[in-house]
PDB file of N, CA and C in Angstrom:
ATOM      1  N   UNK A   1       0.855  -1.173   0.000  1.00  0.00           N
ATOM      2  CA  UNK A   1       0.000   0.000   0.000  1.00  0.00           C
ATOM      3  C   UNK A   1       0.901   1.236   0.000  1.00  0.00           C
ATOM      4  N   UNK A   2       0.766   2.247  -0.823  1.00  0.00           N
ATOM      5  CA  UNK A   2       1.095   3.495  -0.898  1.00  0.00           C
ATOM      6  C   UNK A   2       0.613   4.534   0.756  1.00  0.00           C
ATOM      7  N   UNK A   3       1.702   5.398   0.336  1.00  0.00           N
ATOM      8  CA  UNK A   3       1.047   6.502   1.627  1.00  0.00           C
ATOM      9  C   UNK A   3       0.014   6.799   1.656  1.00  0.00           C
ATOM     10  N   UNK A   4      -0.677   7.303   2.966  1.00  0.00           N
ATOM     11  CA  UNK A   4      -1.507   7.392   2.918  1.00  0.00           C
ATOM     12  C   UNK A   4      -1.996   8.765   2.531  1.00  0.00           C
ATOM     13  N   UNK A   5      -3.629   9.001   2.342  1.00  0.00           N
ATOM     14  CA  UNK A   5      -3.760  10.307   1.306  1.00  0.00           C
ATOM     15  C   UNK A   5      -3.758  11.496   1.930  1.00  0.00           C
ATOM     16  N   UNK A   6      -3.166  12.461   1.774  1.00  0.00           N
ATOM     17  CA  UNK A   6      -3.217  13.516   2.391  1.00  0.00           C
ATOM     18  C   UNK A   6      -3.895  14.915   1.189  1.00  0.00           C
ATOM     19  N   UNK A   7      -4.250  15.808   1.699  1.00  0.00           N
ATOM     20  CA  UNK A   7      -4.630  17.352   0.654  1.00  0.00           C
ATOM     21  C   UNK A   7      -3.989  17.365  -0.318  1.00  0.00           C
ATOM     22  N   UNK A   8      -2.173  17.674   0.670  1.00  0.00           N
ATOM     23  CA  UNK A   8      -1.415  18.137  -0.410  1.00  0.00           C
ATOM     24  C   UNK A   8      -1.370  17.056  -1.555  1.00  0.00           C
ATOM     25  N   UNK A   9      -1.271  15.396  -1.372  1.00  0.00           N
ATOM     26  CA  UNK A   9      -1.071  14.961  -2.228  1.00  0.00           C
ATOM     27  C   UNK A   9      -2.254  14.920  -2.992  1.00  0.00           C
ATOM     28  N   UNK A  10      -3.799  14.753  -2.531  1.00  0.00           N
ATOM     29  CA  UNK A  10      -4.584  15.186  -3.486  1.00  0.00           C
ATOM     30  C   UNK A  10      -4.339  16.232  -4.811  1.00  0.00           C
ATOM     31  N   UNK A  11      -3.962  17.109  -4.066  1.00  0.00           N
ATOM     32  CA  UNK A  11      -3.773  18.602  -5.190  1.00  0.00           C
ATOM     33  C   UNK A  11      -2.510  18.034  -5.853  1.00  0.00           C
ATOM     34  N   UNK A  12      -1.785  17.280  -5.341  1.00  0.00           N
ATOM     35  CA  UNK A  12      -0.375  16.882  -6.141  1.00  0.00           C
ATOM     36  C   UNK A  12      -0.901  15.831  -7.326  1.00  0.00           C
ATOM     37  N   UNK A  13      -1.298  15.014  -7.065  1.00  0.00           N
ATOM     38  CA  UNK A  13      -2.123  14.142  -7.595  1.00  0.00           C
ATOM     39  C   UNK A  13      -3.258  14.985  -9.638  1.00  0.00           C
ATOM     40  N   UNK A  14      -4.145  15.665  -8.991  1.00  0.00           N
ATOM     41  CA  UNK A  14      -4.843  16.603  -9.241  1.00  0.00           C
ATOM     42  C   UNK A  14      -3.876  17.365 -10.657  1.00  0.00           C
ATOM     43  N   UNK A  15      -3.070  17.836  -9.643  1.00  0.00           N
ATOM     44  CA  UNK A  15      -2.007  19.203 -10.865  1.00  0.00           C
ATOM     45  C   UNK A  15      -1.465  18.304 -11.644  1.00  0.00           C
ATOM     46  N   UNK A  16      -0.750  16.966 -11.392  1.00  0.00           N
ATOM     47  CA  UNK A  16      -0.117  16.181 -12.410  1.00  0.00           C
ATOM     48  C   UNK A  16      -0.624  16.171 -13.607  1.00  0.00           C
ATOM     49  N   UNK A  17      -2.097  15.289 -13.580  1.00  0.00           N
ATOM     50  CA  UNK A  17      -2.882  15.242 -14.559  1.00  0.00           C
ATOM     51  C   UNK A  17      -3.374  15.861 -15.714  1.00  0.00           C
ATOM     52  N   UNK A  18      -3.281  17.395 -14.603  1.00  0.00           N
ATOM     53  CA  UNK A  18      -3.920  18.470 -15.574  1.00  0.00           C
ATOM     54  C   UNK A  18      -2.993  19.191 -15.869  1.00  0.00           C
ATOM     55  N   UNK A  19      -1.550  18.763 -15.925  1.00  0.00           N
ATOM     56  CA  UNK A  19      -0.457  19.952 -16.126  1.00  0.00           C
ATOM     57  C   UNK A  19      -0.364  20.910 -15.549  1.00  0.00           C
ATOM     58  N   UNK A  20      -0.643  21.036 -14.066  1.00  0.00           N
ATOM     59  CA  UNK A  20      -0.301  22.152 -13.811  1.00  0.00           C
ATOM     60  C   UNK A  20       0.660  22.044 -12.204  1.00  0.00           C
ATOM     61  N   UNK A  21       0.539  22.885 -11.585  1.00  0.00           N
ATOM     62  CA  UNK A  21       1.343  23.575 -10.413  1.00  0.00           C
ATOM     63  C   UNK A  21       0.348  23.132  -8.790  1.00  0.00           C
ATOM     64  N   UNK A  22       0.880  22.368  -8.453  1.00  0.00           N
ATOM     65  CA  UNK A  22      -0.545  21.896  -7.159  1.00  0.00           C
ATOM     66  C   UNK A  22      -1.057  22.942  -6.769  1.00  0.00           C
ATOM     67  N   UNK A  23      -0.749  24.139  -6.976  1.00  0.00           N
ATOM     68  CA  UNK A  23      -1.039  25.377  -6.075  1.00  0.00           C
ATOM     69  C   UNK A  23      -1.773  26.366  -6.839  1.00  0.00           C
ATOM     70  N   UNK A  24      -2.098  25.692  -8.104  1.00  0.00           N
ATOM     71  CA  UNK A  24      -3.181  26.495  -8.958  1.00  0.00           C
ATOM     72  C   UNK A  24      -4.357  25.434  -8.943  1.00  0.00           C
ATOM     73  N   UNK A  25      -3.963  24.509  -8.387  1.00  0.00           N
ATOM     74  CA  UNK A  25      -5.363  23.413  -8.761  1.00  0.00           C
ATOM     75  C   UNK A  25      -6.395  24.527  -7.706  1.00  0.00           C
ATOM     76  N   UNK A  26      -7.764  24.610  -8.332  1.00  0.00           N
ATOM     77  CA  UNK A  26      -8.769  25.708  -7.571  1.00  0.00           C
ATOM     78  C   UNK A  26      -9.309  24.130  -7.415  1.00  0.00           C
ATOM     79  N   UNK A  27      -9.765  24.107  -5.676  1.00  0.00           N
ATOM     80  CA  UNK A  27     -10.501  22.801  -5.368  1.00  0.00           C
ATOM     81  C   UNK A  27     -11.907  22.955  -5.802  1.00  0.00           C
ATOM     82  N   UNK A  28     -11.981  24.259  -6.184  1.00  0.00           N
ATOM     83  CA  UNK A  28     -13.937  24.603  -6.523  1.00  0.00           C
ATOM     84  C   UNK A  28     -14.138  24.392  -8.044  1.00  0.00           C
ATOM     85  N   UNK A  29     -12.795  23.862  -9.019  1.00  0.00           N
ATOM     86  CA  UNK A  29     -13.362  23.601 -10.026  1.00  0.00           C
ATOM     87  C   UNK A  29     -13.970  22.313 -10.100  1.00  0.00           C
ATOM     88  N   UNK A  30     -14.785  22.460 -11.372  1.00  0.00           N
ATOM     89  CA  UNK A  30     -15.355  21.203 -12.077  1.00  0.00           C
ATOM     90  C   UNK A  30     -14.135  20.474 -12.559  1.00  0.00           C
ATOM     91  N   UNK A  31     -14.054  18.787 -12.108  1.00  0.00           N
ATOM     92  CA  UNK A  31     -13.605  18.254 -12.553  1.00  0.00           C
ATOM     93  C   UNK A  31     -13.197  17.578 -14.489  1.00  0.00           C
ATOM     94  N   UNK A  32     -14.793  17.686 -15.094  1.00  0.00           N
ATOM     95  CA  UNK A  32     -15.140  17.725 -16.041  1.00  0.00           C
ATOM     96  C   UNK A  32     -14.442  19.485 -17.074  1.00  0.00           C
ATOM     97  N   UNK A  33     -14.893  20.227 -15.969  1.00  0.00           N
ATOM     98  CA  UNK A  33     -14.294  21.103 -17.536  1.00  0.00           C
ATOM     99  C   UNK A  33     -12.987  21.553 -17.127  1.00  0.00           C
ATOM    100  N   UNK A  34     -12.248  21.296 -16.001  1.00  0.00           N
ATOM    101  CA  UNK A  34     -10.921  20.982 -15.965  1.00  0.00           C
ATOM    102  C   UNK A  34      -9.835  20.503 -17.059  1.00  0.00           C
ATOM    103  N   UNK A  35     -10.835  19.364 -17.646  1.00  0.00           N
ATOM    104  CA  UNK A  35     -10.073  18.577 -18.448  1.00  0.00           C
ATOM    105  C   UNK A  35      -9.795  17.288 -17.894  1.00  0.00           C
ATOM    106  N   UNK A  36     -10.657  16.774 -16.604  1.00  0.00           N
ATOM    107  CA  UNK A  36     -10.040  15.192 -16.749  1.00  0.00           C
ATOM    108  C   UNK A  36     -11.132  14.733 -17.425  1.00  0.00           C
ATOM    109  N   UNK A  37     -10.720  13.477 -18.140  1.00  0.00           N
ATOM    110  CA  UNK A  37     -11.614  12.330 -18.899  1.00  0.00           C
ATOM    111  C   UNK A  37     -11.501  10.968 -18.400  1.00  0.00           C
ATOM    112  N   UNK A  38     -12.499  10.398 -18.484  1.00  0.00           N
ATOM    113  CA  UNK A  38     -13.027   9.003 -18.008  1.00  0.00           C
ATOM    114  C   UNK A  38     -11.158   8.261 -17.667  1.00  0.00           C
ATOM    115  N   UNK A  39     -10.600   8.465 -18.478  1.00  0.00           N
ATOM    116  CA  UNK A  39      -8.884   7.556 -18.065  1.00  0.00           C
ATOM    117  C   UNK A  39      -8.203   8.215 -16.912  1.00  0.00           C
ATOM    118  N   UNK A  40      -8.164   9.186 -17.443  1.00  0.00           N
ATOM    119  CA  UNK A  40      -7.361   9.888 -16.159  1.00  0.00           C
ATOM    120  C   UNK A  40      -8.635  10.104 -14.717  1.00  0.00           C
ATOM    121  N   UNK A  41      -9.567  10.136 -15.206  1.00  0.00           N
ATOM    122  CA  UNK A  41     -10.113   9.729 -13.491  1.00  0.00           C
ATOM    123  C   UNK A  41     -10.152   8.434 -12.731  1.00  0.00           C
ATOM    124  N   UNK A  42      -9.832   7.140 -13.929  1.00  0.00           N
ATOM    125  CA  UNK A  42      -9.546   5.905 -13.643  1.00  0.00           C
ATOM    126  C   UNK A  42      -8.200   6.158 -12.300  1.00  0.00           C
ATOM    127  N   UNK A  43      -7.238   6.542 -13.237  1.00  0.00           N
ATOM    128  CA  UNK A  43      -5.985   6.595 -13.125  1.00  0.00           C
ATOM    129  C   UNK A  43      -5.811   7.121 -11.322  1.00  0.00           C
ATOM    130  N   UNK A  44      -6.520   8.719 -11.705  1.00  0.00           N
ATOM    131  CA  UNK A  44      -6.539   8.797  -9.782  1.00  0.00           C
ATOM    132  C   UNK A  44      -7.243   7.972  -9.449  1.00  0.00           C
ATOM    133  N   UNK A  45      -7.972   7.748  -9.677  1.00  0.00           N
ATOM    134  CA  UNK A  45      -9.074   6.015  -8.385  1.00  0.00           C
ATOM    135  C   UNK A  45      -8.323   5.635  -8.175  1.00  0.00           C
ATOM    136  N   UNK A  46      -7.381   4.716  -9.396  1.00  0.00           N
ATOM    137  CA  UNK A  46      -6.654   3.722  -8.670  1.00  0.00           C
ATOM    138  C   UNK A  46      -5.784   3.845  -7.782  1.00  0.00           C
ATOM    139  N   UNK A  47      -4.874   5.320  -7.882  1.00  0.00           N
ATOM    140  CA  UNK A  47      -3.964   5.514  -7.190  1.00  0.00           C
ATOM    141  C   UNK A  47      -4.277   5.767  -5.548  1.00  0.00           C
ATOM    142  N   UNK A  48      -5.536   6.304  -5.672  1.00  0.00           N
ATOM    143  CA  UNK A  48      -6.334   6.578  -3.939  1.00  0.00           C
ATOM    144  C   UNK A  48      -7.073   5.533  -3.807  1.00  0.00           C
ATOM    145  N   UNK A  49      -7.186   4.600  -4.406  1.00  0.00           N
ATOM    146  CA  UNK A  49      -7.441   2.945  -4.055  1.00  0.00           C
ATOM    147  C   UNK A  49      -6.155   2.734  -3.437  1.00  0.00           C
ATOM    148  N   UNK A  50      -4.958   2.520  -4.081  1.00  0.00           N
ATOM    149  CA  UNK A  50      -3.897   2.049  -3.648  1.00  0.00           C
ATOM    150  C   UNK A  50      -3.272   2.725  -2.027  1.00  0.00           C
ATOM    151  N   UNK A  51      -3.855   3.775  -1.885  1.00  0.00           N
ATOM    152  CA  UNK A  51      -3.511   4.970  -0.829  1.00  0.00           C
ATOM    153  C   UNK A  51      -4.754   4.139   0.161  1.00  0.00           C
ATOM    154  N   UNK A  52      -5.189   3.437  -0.097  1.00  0.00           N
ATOM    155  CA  UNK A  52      -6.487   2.951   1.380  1.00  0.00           C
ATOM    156  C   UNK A  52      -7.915   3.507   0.929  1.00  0.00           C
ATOM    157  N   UNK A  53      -7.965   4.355   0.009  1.00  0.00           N
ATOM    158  CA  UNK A  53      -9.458   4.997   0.322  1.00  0.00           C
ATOM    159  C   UNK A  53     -10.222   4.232  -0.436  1.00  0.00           C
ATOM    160  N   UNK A  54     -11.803   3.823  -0.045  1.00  0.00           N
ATOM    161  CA  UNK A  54     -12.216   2.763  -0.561  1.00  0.00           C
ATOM    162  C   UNK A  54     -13.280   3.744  -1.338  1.00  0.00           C
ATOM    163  N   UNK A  55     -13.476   4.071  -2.717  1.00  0.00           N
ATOM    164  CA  UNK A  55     -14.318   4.702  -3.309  1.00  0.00           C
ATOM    165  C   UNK A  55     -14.530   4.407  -4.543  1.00  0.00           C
ATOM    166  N   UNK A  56     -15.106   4.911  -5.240  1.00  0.00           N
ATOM    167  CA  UNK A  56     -15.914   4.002  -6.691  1.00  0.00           C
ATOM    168  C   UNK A  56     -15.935   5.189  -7.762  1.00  0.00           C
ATOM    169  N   UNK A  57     -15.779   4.557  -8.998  1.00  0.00           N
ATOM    170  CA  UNK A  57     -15.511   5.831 -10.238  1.00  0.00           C
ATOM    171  C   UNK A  57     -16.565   6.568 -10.250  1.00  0.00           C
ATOM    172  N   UNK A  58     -17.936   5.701  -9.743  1.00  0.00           N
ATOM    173  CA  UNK A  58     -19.475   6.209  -9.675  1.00  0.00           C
ATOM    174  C   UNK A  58     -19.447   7.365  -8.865  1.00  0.00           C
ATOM    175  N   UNK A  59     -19.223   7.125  -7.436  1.00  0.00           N
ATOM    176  CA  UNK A  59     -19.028   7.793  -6.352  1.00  0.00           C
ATOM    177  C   UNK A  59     -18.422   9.204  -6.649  1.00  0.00           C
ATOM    178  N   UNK A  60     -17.252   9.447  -7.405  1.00  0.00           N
ATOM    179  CA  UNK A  60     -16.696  10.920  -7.723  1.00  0.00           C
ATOM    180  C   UNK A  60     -17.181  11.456  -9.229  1.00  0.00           C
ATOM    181  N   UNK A  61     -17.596  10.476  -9.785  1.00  0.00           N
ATOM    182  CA  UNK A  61     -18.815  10.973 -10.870  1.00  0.00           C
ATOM    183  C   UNK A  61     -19.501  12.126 -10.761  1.00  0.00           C
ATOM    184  N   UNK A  62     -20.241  11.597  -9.946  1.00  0.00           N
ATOM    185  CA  UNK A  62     -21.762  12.384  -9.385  1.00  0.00           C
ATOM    186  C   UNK A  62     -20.851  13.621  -8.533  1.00  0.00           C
ATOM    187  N   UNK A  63     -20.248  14.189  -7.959  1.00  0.00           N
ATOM    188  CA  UNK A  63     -19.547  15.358  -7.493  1.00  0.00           C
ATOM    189  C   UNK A  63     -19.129  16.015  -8.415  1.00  0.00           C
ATOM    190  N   UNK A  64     -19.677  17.311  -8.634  1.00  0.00           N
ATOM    191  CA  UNK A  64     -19.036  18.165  -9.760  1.00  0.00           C
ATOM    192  C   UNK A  64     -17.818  19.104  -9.047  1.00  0.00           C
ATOM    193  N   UNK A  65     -17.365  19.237  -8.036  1.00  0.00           N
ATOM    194  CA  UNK A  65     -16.219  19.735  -7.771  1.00  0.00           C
ATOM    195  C   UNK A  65     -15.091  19.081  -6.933  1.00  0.00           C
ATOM    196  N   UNK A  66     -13.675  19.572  -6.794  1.00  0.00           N
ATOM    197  CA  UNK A  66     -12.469  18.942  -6.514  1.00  0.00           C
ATOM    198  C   UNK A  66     -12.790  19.175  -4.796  1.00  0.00           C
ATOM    199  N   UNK A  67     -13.402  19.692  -4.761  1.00  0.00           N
ATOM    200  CA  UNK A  67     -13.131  19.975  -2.995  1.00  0.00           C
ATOM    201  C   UNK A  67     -14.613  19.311  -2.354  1.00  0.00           C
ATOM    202  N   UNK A  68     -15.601  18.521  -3.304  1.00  0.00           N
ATOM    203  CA  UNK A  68     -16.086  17.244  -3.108  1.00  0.00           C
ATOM    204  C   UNK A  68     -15.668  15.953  -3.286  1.00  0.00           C
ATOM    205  N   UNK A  69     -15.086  16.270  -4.561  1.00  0.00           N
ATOM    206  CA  UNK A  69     -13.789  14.814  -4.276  1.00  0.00           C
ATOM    207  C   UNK A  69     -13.165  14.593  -2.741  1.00  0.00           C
ATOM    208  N   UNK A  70     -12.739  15.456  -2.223  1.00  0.00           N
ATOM    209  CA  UNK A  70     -11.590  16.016  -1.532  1.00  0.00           C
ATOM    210  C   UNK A  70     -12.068  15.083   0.146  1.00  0.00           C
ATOM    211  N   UNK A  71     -13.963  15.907  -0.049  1.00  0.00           N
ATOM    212  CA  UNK A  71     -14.620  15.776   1.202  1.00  0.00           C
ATOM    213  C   UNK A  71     -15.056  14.313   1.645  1.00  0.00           C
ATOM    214  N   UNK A  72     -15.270  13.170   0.040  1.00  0.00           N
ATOM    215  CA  UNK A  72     -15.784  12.115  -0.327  1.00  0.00           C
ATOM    216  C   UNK A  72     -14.492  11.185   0.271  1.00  0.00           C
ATOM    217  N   UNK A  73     -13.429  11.253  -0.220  1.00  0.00           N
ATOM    218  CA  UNK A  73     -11.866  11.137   0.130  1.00  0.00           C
ATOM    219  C   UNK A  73     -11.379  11.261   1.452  1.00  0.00           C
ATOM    220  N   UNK A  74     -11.761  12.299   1.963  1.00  0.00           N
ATOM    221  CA  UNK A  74     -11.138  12.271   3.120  1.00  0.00           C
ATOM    222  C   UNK A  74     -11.930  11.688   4.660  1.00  0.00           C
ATOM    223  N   UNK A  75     -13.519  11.837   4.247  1.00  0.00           N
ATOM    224  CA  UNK A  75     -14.495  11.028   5.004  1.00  0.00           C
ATOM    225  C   UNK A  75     -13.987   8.943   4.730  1.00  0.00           C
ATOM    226  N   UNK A  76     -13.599   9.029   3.498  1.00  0.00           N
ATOM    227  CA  UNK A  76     -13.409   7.373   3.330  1.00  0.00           C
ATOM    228  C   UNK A  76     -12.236   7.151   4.208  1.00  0.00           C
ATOM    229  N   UNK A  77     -11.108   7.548   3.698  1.00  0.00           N
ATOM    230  CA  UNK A  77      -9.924   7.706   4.163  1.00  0.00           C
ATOM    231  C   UNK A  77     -10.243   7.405   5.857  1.00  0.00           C
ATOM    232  N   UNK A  78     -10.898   8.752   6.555  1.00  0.00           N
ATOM    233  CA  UNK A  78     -11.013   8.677   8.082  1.00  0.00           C
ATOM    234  C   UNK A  78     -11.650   7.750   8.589  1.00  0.00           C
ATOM    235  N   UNK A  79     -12.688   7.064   7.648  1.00  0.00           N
ATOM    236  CA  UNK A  79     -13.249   5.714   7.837  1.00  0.00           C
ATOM    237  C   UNK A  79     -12.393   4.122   8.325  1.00  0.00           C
ATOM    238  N   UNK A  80     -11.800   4.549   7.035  1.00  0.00           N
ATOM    239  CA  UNK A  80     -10.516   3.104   6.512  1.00  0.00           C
ATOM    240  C   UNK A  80      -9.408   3.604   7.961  1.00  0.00           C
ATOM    241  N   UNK A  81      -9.059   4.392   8.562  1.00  0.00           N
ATOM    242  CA  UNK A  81      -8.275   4.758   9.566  1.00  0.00           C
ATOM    243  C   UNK A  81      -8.468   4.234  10.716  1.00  0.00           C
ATOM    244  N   UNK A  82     -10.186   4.470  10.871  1.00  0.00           N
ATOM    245  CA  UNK A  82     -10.844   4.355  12.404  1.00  0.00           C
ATOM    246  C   UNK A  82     -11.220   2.136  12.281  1.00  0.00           C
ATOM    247  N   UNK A  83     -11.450   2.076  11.004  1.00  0.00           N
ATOM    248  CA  UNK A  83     -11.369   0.388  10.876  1.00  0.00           C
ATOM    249  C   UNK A  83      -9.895  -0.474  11.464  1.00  0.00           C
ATOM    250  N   UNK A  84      -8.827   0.108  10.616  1.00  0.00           N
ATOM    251  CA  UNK A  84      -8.062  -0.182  11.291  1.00  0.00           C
ATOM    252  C   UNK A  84      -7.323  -0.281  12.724  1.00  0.00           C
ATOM    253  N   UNK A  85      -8.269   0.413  13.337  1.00  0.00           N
ATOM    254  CA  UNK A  85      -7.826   0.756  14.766  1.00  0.00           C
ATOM    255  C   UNK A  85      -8.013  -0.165  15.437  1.00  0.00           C
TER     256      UNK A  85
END
């Protein structure tokens, strides 16, 4: 298992994809007119699959912004944390 997920690496994650600078990713954009497409949202799943968070391509579908991703993510995440305990 990879580290576990944190903001910054969200937004690190996030800026890769879209070419940019983690620190321009705006968490209030739309994912969709951002510019990710069905692969590259695969691509982060899997990688925040691999990070512990248990969530579904469906699941960040239906959220039209990054800082619902973020909220969806970090509620799983604190989930998968408190299981392990």
């Amino acid at each position: 298992m990879s580290e576990p997920l944190t903001l910054d690496g969200f937004r690190a994650d996030l800026a890769e994809c879209l070419f940019l600078e983690p620190d321009a990713v705006d968490l209030e954009d739309s994912p969709l007119d951002s510019g990710l497409d069905s692969l590259r949202i695969t691509t982060l799943l899997e990688r925040w699959q691999a990070a512990g968070v248990d969530v579904t391509f469906i699941e960040l579908a239906e959220r039209t912004s990054f800082a619902q991703w973020w909220q969806l993510l970090s509620e799983r995440r604190q989930g998968a944390s408190r299981a392990e305990a």
